[in-house]
Protein backbone atom coordinates (compact mmCIF):
# COMPACT_ATOMS: atom_id res chain seq x y z
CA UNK A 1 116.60 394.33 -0.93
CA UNK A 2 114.62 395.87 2.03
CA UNK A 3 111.65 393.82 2.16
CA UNK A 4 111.64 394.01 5.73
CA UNK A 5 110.27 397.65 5.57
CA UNK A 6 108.43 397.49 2.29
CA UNK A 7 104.57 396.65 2.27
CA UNK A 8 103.39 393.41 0.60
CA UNK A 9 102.87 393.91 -2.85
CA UNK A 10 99.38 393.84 -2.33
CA UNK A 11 99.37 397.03 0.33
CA UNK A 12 100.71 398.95 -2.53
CA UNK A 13 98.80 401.47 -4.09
CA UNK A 14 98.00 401.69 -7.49
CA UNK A 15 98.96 404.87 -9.66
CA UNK A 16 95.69 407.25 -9.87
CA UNK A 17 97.46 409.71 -12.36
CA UNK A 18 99.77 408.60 -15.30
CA UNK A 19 102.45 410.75 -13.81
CA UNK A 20 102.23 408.62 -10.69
CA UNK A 21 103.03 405.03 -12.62
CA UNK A 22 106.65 404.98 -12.84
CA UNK A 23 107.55 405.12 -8.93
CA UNK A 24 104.21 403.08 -8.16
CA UNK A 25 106.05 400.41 -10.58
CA UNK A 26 109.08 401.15 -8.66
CA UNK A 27 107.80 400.65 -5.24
CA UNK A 28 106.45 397.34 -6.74
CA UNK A 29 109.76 396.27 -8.33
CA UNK A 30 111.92 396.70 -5.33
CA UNK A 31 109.64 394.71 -2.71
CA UNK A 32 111.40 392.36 -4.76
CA UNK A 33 107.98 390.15 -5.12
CA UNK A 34 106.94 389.11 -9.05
CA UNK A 35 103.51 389.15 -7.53
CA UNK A 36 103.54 392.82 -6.72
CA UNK A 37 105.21 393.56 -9.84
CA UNK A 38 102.47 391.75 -11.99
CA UNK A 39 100.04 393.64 -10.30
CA UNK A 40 100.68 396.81 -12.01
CA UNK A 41 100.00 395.31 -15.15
CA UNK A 42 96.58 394.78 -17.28
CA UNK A 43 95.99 391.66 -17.79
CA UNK A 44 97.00 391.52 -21.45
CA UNK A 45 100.06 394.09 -20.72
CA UNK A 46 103.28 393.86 -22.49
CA UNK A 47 106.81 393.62 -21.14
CA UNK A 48 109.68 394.48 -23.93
CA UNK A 49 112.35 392.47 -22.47
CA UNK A 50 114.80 393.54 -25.51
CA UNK A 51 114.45 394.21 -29.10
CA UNK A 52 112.10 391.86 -30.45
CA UNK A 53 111.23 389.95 -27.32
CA UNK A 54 107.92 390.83 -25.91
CA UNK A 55 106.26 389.06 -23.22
CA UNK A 56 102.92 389.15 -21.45
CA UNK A 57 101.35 386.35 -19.21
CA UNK A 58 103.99 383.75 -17.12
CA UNK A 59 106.79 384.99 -19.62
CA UNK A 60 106.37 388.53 -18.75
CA UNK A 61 106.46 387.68 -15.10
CA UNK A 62 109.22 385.39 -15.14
CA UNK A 63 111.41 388.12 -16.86
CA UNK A 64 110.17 390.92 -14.30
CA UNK A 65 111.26 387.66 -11.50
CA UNK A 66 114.83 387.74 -13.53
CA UNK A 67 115.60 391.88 -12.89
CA UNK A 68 114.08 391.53 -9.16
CA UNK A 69 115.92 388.53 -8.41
CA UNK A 70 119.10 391.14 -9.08
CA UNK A 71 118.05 392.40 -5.32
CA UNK A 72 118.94 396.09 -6.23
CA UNK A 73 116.11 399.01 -6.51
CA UNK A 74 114.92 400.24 -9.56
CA UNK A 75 115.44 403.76 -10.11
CA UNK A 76 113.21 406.11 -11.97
CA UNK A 77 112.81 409.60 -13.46
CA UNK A 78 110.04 410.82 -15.52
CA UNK A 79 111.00 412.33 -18.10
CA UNK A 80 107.57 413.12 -20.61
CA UNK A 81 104.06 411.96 -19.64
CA UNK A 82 101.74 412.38 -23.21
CA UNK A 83 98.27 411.71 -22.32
CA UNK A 84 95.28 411.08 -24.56
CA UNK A 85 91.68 409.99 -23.33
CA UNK A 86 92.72 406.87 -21.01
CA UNK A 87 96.34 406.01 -22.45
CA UNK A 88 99.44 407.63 -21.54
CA UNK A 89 103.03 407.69 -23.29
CA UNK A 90 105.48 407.55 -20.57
CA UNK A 91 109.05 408.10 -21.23
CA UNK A 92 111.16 407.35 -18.30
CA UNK A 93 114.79 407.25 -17.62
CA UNK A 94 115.64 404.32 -15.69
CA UNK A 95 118.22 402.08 -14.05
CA UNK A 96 119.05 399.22 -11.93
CA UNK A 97 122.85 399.17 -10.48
CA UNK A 98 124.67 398.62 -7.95
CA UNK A 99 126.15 394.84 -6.63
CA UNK A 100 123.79 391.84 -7.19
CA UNK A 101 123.70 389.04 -4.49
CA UNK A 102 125.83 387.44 -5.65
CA UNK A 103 128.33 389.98 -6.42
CA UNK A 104 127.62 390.76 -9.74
CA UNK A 105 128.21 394.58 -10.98
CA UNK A 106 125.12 395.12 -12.15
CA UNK A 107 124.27 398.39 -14.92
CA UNK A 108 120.98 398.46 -16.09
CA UNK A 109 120.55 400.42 -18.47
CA UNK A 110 123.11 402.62 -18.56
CA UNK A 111 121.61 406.24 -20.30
CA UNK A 112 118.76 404.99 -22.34
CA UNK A 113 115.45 405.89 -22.13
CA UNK A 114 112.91 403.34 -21.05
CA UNK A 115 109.08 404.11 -22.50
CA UNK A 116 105.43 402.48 -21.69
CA UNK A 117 101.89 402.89 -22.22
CA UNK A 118 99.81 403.24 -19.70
CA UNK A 119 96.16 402.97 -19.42
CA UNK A 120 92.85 403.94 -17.20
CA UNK A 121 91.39 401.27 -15.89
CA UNK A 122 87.49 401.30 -15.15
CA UNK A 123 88.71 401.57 -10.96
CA UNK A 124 90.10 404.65 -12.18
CA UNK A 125 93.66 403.07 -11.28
CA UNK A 126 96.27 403.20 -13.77
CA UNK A 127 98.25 399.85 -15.06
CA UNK A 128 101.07 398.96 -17.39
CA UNK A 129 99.91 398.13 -20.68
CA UNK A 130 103.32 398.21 -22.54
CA UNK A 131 106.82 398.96 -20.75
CA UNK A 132 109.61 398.73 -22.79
CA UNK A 133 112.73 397.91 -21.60
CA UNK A 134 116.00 399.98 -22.98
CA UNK A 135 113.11 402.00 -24.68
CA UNK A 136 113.80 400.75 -28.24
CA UNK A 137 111.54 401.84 -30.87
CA UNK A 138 112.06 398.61 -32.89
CA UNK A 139 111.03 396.53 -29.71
CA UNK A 140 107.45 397.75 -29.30
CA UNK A 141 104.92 396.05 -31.03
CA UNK A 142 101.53 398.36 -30.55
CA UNK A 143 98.60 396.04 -29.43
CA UNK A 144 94.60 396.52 -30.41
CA UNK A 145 93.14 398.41 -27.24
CA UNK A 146 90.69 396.14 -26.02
CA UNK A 147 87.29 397.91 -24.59
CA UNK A 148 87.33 398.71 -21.27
């Protein structure tokens, strides 16, 4: 990890468009810092961890900590941005590889597709409301929008 020449997670800019939000997550993600990482999130956001296994609050952030902690870069590619009023369908090919500190191959995840919702917030900056990790339909579990 270069944290060295990365700014603090909180000198990073939030997204401003939904096409923006994946490589303002990943500039979060690889300062390494959960705190950074969190802050791209609403408050009630969702992290799909695997099928079946969503987290938000302390759980969400401690499994964010987990894929950091690797100390290899998230990669990302945009694939489709759907937008509609505030929320935005992201589908996002992803990975995290390379040698872990402590010498772990790491392969992250592999070819799948990673997808998220994204929404407007009244700052007119963009946060995670649902990523889901591996992108698997049967892992997302669609929350009421609360009002903004």
């Amino acid at each position: 990890m270069t944290n060295e020449i990365l700014p603090s997670g909180s000198d990073l800019p939030l997204a401003t468009s939904p096409e923006q939000q994946p490589y303002v997550f990943a500039a979060a993600f690889n300062t390494g810092d959960p705190d950074a990482i969190e802050r791209v999130y609403e408050a009630g956001g969702v992290f799909v961890d695997g099928p079946g296994q969503p987290t938000t609050g302390a759980d969400r952030r401690e499994a964010n900590a987990r894929m950091a902690a690797l100390g290899l870069p998230i990669e990302v590619k945009p694939r489709h941005v759907y937008v509609a009023d505030d929320i935005a369908l992201l589908i996002v090919d992803w990975a995290i590889r390379g040698t872990s500190s402590d010498g772990e191959e790491v392969d992250i995840p592999g070819n799948r597709h990673g997808c998220g919702a994204t929404r407007r917030g009244r700052n007119l900056a963009l946060r995670h409301r649902q990523p889901v990790r591996n992108g698997d339909p049967e892992a997302v579990t669609w929350l009421p929008q609360p009002p903004l």
